[in-house]
C-alpha atoms as a PDB file:
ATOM      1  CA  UNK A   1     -12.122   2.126 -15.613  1.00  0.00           C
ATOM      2  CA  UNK A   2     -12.916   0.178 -12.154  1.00  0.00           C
ATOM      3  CA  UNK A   3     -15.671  -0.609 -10.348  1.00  0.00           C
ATOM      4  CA  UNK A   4     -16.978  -1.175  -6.934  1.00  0.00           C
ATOM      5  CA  UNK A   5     -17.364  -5.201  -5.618  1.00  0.00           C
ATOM      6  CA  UNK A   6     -18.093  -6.790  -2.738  1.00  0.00           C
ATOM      7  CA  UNK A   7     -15.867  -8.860  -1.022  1.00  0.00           C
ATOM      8  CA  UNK A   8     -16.408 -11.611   1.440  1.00  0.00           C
ATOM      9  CA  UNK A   9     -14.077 -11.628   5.104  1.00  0.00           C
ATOM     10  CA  UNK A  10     -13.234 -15.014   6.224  1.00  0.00           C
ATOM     11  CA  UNK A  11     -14.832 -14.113   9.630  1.00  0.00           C
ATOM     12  CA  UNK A  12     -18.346 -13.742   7.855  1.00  0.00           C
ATOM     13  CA  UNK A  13     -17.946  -9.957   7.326  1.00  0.00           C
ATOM     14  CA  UNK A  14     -18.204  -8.263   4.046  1.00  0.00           C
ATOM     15  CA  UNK A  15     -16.393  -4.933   2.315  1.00  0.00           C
ATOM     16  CA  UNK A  16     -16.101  -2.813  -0.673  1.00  0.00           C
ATOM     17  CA  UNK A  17     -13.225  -2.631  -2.957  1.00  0.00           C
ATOM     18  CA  UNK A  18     -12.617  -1.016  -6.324  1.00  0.00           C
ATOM     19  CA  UNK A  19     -10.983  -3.272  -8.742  1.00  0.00           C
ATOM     20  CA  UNK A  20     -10.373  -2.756 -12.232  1.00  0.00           C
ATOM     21  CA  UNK A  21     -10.913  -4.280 -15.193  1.00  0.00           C
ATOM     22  CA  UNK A  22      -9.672  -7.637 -14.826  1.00  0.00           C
ATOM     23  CA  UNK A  23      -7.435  -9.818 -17.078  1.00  0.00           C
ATOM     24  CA  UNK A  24      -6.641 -13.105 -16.207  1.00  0.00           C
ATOM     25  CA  UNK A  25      -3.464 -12.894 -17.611  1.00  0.00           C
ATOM     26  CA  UNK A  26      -2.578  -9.916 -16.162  1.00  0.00           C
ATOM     27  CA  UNK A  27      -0.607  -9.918 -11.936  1.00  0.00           C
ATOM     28  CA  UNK A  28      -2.520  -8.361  -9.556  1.00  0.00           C
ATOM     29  CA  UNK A  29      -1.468  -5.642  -7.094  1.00  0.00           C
ATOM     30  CA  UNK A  30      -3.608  -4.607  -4.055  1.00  0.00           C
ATOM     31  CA  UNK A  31      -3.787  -0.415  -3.567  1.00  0.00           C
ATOM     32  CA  UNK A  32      -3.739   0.478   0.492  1.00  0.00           C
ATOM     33  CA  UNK A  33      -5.306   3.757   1.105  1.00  0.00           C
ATOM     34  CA  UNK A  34      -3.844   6.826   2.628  1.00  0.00           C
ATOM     35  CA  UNK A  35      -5.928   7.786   5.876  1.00  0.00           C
ATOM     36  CA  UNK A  36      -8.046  10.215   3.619  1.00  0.00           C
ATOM     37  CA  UNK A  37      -9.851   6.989   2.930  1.00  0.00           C
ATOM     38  CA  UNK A  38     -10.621   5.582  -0.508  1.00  0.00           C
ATOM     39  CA  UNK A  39     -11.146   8.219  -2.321  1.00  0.00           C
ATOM     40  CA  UNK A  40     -11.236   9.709  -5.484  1.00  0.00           C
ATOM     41  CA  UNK A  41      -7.229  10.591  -5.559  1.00  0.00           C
ATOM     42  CA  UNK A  42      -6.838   6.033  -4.677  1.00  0.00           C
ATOM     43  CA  UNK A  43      -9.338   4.593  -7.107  1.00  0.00           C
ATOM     44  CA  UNK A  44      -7.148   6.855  -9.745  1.00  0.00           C
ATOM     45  CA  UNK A  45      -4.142   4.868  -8.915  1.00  0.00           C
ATOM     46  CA  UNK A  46      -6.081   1.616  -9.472  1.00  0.00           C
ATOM     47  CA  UNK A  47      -6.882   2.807 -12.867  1.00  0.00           C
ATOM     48  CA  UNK A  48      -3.314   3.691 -13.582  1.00  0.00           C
ATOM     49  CA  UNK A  49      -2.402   0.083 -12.823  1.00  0.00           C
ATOM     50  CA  UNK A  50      -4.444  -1.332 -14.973  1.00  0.00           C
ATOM     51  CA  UNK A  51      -3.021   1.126 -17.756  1.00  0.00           C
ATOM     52  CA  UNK A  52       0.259  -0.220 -17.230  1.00  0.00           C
ATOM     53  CA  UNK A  53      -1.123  -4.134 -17.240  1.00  0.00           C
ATOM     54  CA  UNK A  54      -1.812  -5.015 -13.789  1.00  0.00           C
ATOM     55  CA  UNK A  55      -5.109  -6.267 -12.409  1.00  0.00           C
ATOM     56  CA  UNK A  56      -5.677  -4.043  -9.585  1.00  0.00           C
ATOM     57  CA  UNK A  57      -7.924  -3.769  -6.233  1.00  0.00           C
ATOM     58  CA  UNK A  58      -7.821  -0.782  -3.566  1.00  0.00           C
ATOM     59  CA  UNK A  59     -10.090  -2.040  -0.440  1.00  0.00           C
ATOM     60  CA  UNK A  60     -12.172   0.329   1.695  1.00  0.00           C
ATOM     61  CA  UNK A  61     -10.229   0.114   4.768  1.00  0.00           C
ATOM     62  CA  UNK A  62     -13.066   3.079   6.249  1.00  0.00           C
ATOM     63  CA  UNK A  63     -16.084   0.925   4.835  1.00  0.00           C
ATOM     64  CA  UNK A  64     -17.342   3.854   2.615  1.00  0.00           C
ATOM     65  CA  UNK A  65     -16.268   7.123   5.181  1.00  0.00           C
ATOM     66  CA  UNK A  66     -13.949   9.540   3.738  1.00  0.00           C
ATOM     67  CA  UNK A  67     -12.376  12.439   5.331  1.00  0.00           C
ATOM     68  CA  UNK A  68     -13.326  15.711   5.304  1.00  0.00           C
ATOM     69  CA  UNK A  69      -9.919  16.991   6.596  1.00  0.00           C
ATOM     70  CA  UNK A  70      -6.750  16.028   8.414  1.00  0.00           C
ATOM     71  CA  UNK A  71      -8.237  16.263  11.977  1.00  0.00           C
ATOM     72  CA  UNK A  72     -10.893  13.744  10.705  1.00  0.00           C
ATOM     73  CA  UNK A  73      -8.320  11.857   8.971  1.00  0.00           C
ATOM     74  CA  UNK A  74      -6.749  11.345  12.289  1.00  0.00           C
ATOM     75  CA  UNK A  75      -9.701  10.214  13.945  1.00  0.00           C
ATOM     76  CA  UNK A  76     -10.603   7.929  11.285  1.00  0.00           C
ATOM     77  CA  UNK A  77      -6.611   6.300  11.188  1.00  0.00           C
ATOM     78  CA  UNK A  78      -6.540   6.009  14.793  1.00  0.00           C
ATOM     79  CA  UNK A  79      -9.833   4.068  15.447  1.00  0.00           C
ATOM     80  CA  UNK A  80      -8.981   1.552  12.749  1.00  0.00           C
ATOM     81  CA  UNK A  81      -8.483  -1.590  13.671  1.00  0.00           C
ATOM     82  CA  UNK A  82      -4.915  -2.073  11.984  1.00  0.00           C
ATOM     83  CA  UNK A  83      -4.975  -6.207  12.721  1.00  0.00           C
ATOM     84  CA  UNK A  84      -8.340  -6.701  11.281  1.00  0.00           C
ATOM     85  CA  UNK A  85      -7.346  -4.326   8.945  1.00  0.00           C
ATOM     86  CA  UNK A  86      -4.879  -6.577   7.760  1.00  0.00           C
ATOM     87  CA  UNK A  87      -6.251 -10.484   8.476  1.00  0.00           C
ATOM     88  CA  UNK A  88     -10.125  -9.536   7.245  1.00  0.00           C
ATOM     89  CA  UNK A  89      -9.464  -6.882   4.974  1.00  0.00           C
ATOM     90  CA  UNK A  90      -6.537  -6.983   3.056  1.00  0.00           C
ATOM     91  CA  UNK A  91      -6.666 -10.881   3.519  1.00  0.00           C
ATOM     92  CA  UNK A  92      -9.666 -11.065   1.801  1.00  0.00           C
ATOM     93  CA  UNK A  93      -8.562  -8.850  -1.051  1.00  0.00           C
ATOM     94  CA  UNK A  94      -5.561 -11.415  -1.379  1.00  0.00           C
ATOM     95  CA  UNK A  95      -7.983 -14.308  -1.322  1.00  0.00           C
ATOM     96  CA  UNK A  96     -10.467 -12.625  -4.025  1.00  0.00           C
ATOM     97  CA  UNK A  97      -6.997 -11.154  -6.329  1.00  0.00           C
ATOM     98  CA  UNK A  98      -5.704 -15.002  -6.151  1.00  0.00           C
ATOM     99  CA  UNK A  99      -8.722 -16.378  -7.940  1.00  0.00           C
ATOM    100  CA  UNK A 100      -7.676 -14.431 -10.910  1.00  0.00           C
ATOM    101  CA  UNK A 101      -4.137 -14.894 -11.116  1.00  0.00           C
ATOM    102  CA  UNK A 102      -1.806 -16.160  -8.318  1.00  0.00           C
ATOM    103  CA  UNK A 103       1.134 -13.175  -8.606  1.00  0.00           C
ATOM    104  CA  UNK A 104      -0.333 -10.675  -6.485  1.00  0.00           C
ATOM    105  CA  UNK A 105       1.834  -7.762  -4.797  1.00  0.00           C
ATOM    106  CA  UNK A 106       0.777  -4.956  -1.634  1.00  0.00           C
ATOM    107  CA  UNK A 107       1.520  -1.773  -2.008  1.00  0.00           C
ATOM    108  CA  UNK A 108       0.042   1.786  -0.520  1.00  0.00           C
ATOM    109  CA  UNK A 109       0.374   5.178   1.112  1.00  0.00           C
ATOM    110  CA  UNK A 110       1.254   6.606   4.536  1.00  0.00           C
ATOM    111  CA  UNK A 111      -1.152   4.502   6.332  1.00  0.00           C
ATOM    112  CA  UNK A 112      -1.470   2.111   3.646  1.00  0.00           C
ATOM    113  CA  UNK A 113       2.319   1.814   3.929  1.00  0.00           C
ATOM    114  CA  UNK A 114       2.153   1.077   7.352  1.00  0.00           C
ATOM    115  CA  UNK A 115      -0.679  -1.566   6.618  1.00  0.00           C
ATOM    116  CA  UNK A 116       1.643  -2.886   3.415  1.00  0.00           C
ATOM    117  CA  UNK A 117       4.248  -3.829   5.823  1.00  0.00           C
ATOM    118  CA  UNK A 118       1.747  -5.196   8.123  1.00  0.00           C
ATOM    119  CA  UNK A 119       0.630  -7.525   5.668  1.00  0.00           C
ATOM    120  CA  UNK A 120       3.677  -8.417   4.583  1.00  0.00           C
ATOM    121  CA  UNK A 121       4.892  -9.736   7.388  1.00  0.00           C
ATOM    122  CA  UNK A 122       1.725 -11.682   8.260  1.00  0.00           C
ATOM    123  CA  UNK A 123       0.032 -12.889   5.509  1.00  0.00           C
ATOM    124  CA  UNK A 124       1.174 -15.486   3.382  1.00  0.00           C
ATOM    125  CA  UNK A 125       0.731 -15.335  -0.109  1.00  0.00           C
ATOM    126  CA  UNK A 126       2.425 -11.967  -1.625  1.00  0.00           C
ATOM    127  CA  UNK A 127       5.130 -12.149  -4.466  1.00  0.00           C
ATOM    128  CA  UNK A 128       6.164  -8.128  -3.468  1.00  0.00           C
ATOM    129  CA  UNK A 129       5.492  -5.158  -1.398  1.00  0.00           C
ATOM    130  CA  UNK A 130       6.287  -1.946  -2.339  1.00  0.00           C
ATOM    131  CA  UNK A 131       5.707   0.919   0.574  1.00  0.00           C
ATOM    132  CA  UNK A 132       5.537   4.678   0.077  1.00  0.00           C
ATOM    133  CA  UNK A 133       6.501   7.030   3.552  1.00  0.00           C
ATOM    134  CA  UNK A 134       4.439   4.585   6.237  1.00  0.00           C
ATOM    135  CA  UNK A 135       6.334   2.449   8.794  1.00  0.00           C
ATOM    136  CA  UNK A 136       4.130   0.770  11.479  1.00  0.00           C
ATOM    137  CA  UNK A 137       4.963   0.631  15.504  1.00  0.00           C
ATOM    138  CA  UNK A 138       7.056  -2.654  15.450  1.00  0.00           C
ATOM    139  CA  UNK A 139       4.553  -4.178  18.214  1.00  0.00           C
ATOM    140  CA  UNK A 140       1.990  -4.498  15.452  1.00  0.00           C
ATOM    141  CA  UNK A 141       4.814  -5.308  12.433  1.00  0.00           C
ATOM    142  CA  UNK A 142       8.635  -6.228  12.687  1.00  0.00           C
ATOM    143  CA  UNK A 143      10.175  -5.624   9.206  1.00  0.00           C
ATOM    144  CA  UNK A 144      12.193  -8.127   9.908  1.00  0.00           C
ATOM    145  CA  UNK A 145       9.642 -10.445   9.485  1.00  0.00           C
ATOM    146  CA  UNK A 146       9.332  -9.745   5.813  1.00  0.00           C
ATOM    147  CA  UNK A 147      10.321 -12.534   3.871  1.00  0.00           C
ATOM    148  CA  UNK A 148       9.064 -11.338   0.372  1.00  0.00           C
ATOM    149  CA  UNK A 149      11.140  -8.626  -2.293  1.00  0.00           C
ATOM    150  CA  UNK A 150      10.530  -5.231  -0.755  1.00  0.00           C
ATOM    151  CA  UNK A 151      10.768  -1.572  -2.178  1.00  0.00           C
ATOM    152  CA  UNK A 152       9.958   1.199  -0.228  1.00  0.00           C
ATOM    153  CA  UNK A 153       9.855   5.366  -1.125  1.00  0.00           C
ATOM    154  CA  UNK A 154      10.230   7.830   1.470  1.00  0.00           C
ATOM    155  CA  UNK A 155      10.694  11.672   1.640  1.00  0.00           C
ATOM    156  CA  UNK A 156      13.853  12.821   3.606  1.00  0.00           C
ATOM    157  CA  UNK A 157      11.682  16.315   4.319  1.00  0.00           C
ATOM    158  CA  UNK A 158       9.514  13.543   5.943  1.00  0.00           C
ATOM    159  CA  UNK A 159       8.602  14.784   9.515  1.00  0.00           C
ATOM    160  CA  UNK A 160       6.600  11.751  10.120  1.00  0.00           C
ATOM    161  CA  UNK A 161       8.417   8.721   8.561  1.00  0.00           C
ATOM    162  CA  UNK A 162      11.501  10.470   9.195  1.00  0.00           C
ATOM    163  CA  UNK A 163      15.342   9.636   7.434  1.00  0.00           C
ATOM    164  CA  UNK A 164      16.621   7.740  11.280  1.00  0.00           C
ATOM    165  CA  UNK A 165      12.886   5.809  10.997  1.00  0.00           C
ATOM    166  CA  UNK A 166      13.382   4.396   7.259  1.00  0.00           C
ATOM    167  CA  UNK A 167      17.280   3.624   8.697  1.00  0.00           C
ATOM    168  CA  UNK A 168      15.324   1.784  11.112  1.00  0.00           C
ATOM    169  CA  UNK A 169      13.341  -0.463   8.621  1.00  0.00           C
ATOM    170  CA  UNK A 170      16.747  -1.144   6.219  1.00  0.00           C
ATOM    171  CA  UNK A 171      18.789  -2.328   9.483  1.00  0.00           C
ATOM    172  CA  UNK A 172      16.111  -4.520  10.405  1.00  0.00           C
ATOM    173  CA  UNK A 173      15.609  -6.414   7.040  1.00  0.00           C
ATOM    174  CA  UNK A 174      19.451  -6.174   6.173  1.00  0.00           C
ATOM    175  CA  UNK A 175      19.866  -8.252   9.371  1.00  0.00           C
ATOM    176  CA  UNK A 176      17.109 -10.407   9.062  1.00  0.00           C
ATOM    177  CA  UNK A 177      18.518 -11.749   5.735  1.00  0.00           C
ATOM    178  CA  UNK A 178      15.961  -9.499   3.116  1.00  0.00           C
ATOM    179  CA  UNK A 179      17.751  -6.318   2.093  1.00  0.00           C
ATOM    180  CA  UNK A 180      14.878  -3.806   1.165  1.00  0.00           C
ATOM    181  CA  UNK A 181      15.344  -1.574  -1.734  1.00  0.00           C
ATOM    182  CA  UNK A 182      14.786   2.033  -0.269  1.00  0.00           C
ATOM    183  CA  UNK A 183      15.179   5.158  -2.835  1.00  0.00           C
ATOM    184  CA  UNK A 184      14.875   8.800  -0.557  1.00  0.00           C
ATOM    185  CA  UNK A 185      13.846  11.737  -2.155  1.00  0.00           C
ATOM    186  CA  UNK A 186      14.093  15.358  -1.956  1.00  0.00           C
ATOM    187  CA  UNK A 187      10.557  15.518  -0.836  1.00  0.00           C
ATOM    188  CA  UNK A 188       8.096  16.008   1.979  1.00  0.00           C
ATOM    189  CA  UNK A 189       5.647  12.868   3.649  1.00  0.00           C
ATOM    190  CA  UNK A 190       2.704  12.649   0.958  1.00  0.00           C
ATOM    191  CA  UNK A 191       4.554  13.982  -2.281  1.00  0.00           C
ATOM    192  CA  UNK A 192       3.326  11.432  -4.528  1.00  0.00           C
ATOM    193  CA  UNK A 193      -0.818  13.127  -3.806  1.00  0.00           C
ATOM    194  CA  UNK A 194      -0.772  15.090  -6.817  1.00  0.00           C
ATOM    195  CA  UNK A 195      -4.082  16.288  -5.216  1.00  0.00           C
ATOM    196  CA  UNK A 196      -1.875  17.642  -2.223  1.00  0.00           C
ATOM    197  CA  UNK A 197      -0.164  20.985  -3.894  1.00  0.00           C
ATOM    198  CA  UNK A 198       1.606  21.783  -0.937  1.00  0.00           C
ATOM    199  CA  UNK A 199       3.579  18.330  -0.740  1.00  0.00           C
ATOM    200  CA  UNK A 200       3.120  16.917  -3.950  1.00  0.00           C
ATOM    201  CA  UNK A 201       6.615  16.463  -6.005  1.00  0.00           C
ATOM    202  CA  UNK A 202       5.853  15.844  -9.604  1.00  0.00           C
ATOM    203  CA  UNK A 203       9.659  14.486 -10.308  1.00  0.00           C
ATOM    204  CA  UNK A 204       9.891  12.369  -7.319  1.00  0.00           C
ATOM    205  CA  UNK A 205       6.355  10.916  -7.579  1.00  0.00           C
ATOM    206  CA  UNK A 206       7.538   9.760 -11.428  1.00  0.00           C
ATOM    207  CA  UNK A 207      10.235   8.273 -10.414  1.00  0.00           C
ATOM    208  CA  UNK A 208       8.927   6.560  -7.806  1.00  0.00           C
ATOM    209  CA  UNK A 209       6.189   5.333 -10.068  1.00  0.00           C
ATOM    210  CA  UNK A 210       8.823   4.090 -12.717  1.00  0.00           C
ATOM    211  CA  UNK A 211      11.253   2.489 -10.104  1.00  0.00           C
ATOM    212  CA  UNK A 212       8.200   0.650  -8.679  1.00  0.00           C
ATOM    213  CA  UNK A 213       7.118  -0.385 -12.085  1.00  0.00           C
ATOM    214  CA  UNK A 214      10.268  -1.906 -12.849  1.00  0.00           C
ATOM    215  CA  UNK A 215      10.372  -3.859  -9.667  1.00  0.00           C
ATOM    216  CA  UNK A 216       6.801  -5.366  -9.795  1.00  0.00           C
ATOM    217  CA  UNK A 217       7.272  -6.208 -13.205  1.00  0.00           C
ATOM    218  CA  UNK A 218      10.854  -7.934 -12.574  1.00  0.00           C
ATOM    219  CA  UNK A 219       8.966  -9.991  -9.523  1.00  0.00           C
ATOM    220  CA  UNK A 220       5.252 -10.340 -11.139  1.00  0.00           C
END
């Protein structure tokens, strides 16, 4: 089981993260929260990595808030600060991850999605991504700037991350030279929250989990 740590921002800032149990042996992959926050439903996923022999660390994007409910959720999402976000926060979780073991991946939900693509197009230092149902404004992250293996899982009941916006991402890498590997399923935006009833998709969400398995481990 994880716990929470401390981690130090290259601008003199600090943050929470939960990170697993750590094996130096082990690659590392860092979890990007939904816009719930980190929560319950994200450390779990953290745990499961480290079931399946990856070092893991989700950061707290929301510095401790959670949530209450989607309108909050909003709020929260939309008064992040998606650039600091990704070169204090997630940068740091890199730096701290590469200490351990140098084959770190970025993956995460929705927003984290979003902020997974963000930071892999402008950090340096990932091996993989891997991005469920979030694509960011291309002002704030060009897929084609991805230079690293990418996998990315989408709903095509997706309202949000629609079918025409994850066409979108695949035309942009495909011409920029890094061919994504995108799987669609029969599923809504958010299926793999198991603690979502209304959206969750048990088959998809395994699958999605195995597929992305298979490609971390092939690149880690």
């Amino acid at each position: 089981m994880g716990r929470m740590i401390t981690l130090n921002r290259a601008d003199g800032g600090h943050l929470d993260a939960y990170l697993s149990d750590i094996d130096k042996s082990r690659p590392c992959v860092i979890v990007i929260q939904e816009w719930w926050g980190l929560n319950d439903h994200i450390k779990s996923i953290v745990d499961r990595f480290e079931f399946e022999g990856f070092n893991a660390l989700a950061p707290d994007l929301y510095h401790g808030r959670i949530a209450a409910d989607a309108d909050e959720a909003s709020h929260m999402m939309n008064g992040l600060d998606f650039p600091g976000a990704v070169h204090e926060d997630i940068a740091a979780a890199l730096d701290y991850l590469k200490t351990i073991n140098p084959s770190v991946a970025v993956m995460g939900f929705c927003m984290g999605g979003a902020l997974t693509i963000g930071a892999a197009a402008r950090l340096e230092g990932f091996k993989a991504a891997v991005c469920f149902y979030g694509v960011p404004p291309k002002a704030f992250a060009d897929p084609a700037d991805i230079k690293i293996p990418f996998q990315g899982h989408f709903g095509r009941k997706d309202d949000w991350v629609t079918p025409a916006v994850v066409a979108g991402l695949e035309a942009a890498m495909t011409k920029a030279g890094n061919p994504p590997v995108v799987y669609s399923y029969d599923a809504d935006h958010a299926f793999f929250n198991k603690t979502r009833p209304e959206v969750y998709n048990a088959e998809a969400s395994e699958q999605a989990w195995m597929r992305m398995m298979a490609f971390l481990r092939a690149r880690l």
